[in-house]
Structures are given as structure tokens and as C-alpha cells.
Protein backbone atom coordinates (compact mmCIF):
# COMPACT_ATOMS: atom_id res chain seq x y z
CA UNK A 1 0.00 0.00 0.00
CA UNK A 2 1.22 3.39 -0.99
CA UNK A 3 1.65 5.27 2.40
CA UNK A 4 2.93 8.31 0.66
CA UNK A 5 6.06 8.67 3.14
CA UNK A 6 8.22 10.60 0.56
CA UNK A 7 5.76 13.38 -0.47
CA UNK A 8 6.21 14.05 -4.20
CA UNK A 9 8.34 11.52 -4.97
CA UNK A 10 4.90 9.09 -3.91
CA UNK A 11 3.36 10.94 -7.03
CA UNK A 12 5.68 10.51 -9.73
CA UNK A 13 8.58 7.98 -9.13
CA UNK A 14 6.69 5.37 -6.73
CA UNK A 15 8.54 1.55 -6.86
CA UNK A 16 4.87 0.37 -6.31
CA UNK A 17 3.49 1.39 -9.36
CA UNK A 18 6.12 -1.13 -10.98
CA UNK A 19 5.92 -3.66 -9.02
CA UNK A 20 4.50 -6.54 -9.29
CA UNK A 21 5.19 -8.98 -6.35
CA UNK A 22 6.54 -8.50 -2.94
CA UNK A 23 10.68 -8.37 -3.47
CA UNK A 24 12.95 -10.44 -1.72
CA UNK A 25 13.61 -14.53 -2.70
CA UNK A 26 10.32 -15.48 -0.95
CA UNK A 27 8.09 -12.88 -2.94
CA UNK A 28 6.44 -14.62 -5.31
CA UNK A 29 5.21 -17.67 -2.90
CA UNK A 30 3.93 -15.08 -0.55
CA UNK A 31 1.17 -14.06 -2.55
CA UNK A 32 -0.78 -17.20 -2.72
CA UNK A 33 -0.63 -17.38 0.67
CA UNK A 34 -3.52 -16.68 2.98
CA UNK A 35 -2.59 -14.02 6.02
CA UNK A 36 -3.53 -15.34 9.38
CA UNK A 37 -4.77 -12.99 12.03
CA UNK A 38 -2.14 -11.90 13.53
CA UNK A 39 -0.33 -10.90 10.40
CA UNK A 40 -3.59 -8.58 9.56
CA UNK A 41 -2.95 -6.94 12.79
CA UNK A 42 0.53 -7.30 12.63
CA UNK A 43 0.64 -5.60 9.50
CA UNK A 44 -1.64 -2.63 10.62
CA UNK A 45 0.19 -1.98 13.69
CA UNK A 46 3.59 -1.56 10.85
CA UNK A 47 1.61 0.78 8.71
CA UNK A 48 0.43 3.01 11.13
CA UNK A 49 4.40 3.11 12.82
CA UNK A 50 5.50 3.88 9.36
CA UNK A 51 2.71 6.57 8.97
CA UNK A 52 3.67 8.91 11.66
CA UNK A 53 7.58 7.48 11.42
CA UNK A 54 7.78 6.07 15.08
CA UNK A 55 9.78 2.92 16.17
CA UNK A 56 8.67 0.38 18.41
CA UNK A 57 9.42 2.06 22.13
CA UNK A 58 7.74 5.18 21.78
CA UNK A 59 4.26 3.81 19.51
CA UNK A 60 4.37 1.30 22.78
CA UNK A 61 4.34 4.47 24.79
CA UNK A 62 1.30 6.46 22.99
CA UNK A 63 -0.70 3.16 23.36
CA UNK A 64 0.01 2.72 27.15
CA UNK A 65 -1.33 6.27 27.61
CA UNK A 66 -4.16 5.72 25.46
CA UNK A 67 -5.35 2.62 27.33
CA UNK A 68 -5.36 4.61 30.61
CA UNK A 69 -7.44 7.02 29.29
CA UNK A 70 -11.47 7.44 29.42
CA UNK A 71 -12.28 6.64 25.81
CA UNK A 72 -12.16 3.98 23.12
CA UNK A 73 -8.18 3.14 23.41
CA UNK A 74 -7.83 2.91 19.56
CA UNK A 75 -9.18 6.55 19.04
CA UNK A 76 -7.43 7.78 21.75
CA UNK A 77 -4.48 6.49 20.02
CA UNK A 78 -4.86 7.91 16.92
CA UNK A 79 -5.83 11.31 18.63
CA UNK A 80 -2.50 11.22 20.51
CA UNK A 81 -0.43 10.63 17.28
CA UNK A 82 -2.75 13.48 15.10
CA UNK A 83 -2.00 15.94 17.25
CA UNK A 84 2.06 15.74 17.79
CA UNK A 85 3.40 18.90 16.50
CA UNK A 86 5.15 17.65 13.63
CA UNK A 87 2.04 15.65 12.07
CA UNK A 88 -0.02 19.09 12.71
CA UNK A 89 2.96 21.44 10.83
CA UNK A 90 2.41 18.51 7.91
CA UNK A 91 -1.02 19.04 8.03
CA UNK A 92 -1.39 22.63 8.33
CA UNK A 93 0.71 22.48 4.72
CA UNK A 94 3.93 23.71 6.07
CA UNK A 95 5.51 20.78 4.95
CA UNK A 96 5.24 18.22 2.25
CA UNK A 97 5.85 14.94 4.09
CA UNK A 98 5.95 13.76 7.75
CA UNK A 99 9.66 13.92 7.70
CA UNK A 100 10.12 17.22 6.60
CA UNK A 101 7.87 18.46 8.90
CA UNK A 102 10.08 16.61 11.45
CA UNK A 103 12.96 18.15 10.42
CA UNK A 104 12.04 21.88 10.14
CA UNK A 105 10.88 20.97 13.87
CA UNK A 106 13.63 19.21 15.09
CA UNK A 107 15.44 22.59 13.49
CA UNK A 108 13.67 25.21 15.46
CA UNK A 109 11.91 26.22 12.81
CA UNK A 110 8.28 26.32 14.38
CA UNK A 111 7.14 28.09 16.82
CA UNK A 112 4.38 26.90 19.42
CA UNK A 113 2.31 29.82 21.54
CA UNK A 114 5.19 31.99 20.79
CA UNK A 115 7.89 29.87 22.27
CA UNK A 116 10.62 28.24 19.80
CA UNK A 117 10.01 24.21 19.87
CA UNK A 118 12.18 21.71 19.06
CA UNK A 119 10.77 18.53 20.03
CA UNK A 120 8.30 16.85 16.96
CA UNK A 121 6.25 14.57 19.65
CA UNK A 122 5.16 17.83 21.23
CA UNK A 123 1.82 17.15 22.21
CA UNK A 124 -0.59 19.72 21.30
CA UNK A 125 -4.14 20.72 22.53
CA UNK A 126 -6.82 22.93 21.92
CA UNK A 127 -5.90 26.27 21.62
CA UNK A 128 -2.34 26.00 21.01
CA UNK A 129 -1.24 28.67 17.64
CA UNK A 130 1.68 27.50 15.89
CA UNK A 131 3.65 29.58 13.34
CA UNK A 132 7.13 29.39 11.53
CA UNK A 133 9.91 31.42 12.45
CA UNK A 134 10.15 34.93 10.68
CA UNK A 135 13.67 34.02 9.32
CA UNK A 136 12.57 30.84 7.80
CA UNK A 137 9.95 32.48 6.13
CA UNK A 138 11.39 33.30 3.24
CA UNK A 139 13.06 29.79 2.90
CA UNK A 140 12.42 28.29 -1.19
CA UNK A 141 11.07 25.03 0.18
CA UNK A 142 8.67 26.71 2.18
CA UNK A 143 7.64 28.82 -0.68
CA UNK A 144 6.85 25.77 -2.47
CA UNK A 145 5.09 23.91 -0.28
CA UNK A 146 2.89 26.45 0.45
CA UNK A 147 1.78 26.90 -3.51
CA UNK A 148 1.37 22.86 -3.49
CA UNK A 149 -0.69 22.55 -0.10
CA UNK A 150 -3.26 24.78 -1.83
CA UNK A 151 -4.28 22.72 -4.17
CA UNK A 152 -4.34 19.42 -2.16
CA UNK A 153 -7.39 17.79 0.27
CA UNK A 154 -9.51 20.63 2.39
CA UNK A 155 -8.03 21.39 6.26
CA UNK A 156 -10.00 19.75 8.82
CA UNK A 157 -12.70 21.16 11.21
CA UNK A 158 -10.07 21.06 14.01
CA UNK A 159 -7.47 22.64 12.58
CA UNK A 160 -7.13 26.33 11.26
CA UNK A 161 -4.36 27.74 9.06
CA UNK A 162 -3.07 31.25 7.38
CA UNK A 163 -0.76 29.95 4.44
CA UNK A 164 0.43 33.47 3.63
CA UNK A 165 1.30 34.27 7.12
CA UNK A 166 2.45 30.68 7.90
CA UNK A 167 0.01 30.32 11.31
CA UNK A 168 -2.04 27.56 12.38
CA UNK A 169 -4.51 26.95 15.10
CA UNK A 170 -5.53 23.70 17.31
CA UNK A 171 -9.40 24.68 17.97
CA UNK A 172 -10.41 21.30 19.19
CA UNK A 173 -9.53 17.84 19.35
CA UNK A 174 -9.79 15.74 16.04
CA UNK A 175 -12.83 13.07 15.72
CA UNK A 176 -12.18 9.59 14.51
CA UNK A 177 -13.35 10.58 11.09
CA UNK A 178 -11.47 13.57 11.01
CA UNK A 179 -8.02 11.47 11.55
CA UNK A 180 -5.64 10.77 8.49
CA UNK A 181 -4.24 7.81 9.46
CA UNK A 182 -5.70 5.28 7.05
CA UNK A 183 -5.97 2.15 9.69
CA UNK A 184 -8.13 0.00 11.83
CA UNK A 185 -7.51 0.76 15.00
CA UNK A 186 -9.37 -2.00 16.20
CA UNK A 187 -6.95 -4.55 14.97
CA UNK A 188 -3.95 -2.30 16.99
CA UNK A 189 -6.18 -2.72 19.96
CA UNK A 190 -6.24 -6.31 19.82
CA UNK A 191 -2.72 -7.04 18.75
CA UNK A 192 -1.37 -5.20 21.99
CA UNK A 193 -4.25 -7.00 23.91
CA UNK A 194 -3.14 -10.43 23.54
């Protein structure tokens, strides 16, 4: 499944679209097989960690904290890993991919409530304004993005953004519909439930 990890590159030079079997030696006997259960879940608990570009330890971490919360746990995990600060400057446009939104984070590049943020797990909540830095403003990347985030998918309800003056706004928390992680959380539930 394309999870569209590199941004452009997803649109025009994708391996996928080539491809015809898994790669590796075992590819081509893989795809007669049937998956069992725990490779379905298996394989959604992956594609979300490659989503939001987390390794094992910290996704571990999210779902702890959204099991000990009031709530469906799946939703509150997704929740928890829509609103980290570098998934919300991806989302607000500032970036084209995850990982660039990471980096111009990880940078010092945005700022949250006024204060310079470094950190791309940040967690965020409602009625937290975030912004980029007046010096990276003019940056050619930035420029870019901007032009190309125009013409992509509406922002959601929960979310509210100036492109021209680079500022966003957290005006609520994000409902399970609203979420862009294409997964079933249900099957992450029950994979860490076992």
C-alpha cells in the first residue's frame, strides 16, 4: 500500500506502481498465501508506525497512555499521534511529508504559543497557535510547499491555518473521522491485547 512517506516523490517515481510482487527470494510464494490474524494486525500496527515514522518504544508508549485514558483506546491512540506537532505542521501544509515536517521541527523552525520548539512529539491541545519562524519564512522550500498545499485535500474542522502568514490553530480535538491515518484501530487494539 502506498503510504505516501516521501511526499512528491509518492506521485511521480513510486517503486509500487512497478511492481508486481513483494521483493525479496520469498516474494512470489507469498502471494498465494492466505494471512492469518495476527499478520492482519501485525501488518496494521507496521503501517500506522510507518505513517507517523515512530519505532517500536515510543508507539508502545502512545498506546500505554491511550489505554489509561477514558475513551475507546484505539481513538485515543490515533488522537495522541494526530496531534504531535510535527504531524499538525504537515497538516497545516507547512511541509510536504511527515519527515520534513520533522525536520524543520527538530530545526527550530516552528514556533508553538510563541515559544521556539524543538521537540516533533510535542503534544498539542486545543488552543495551542503555531507559526514558523520569521527568518525561515522566506526559505524556497517553504515557498513551495505552500503553492502545493493549496491545491491538495480541504483542512480539517479542528485545525485552522493562514498559508500566507504561515500560522495555524488547534481549535479542538480531532474526531475519529477527522483522523488521516488510514488504519483499523481495532486490529492495533487487539494485537497489543493479547
Amino acid at each position: 500500500m502506498k503510504l505516501f512517506l516521501k511526499g512528491e516523490k509518492c506521485f511521480n517515481k513510486c517503486l509500487l506502481d512497478k511492481r508486481k510482487e513483494i521483493p525479496g527470494q520469498h516474494g512470489k510464494g507469498f502471494r498465494g498465501r492466505k494471512a492469518s490474524e495476527y499478520n492482519k494486525r501485525l501488518r496494521e500496527k507496521q503501517k500506522l508506525k510507518r505513517l507517523i515514522g515512530l519505532t517500536e518504544r515510543p508507539f508502545r508508549r502512545y498506546f500505554a497512555l491511550a489505554s489509561k485514558q477514558k475513551g475507546l483506546t484505539g481513538e485515543n491512540l490515533l488522537r495522541y499521534l494526530e496531534t504531535r506537532l510535527d504531524n499538525v505542521v504537515h497538516r497545516l501544509g507547512f511541509s510536504i511529508s511527515r519527515a520534513a515536517a520533522r525536520q524543520m521541527v527538530s530545526h527550530g523552525h516552528v514556533l508553538v504559543n510563541g515559544d521556539a520548539v524543538n521537540i516533533p512529539s510535542y503534544p498539542l491541545k486545543p488552543g495551542d497557535a503555531i507559526s514558523i519562524k520569521d527568518s525561515f519564512k522566506e526559505n524556497s522550500f517553504l515557498k513551495k510547499w505552500r503553492e502545493q498545499s493549496k491545491s491538495l485535500s480541504p483542512l480539517p474542522s479542528w485545525l485552522e491555518c493562514d498559508l500566507d502568514q504561515f500560522k495555524g490553530l488547534v481549535k479542538n480535538w480531532p474526531l475519529r473521522d477527522e483522523i488521516s491515518f488510514p488504519v483499523n484501530d481495532q486490529l492495533i487494539v487487539e494485537l497489543y491485547s493479547k
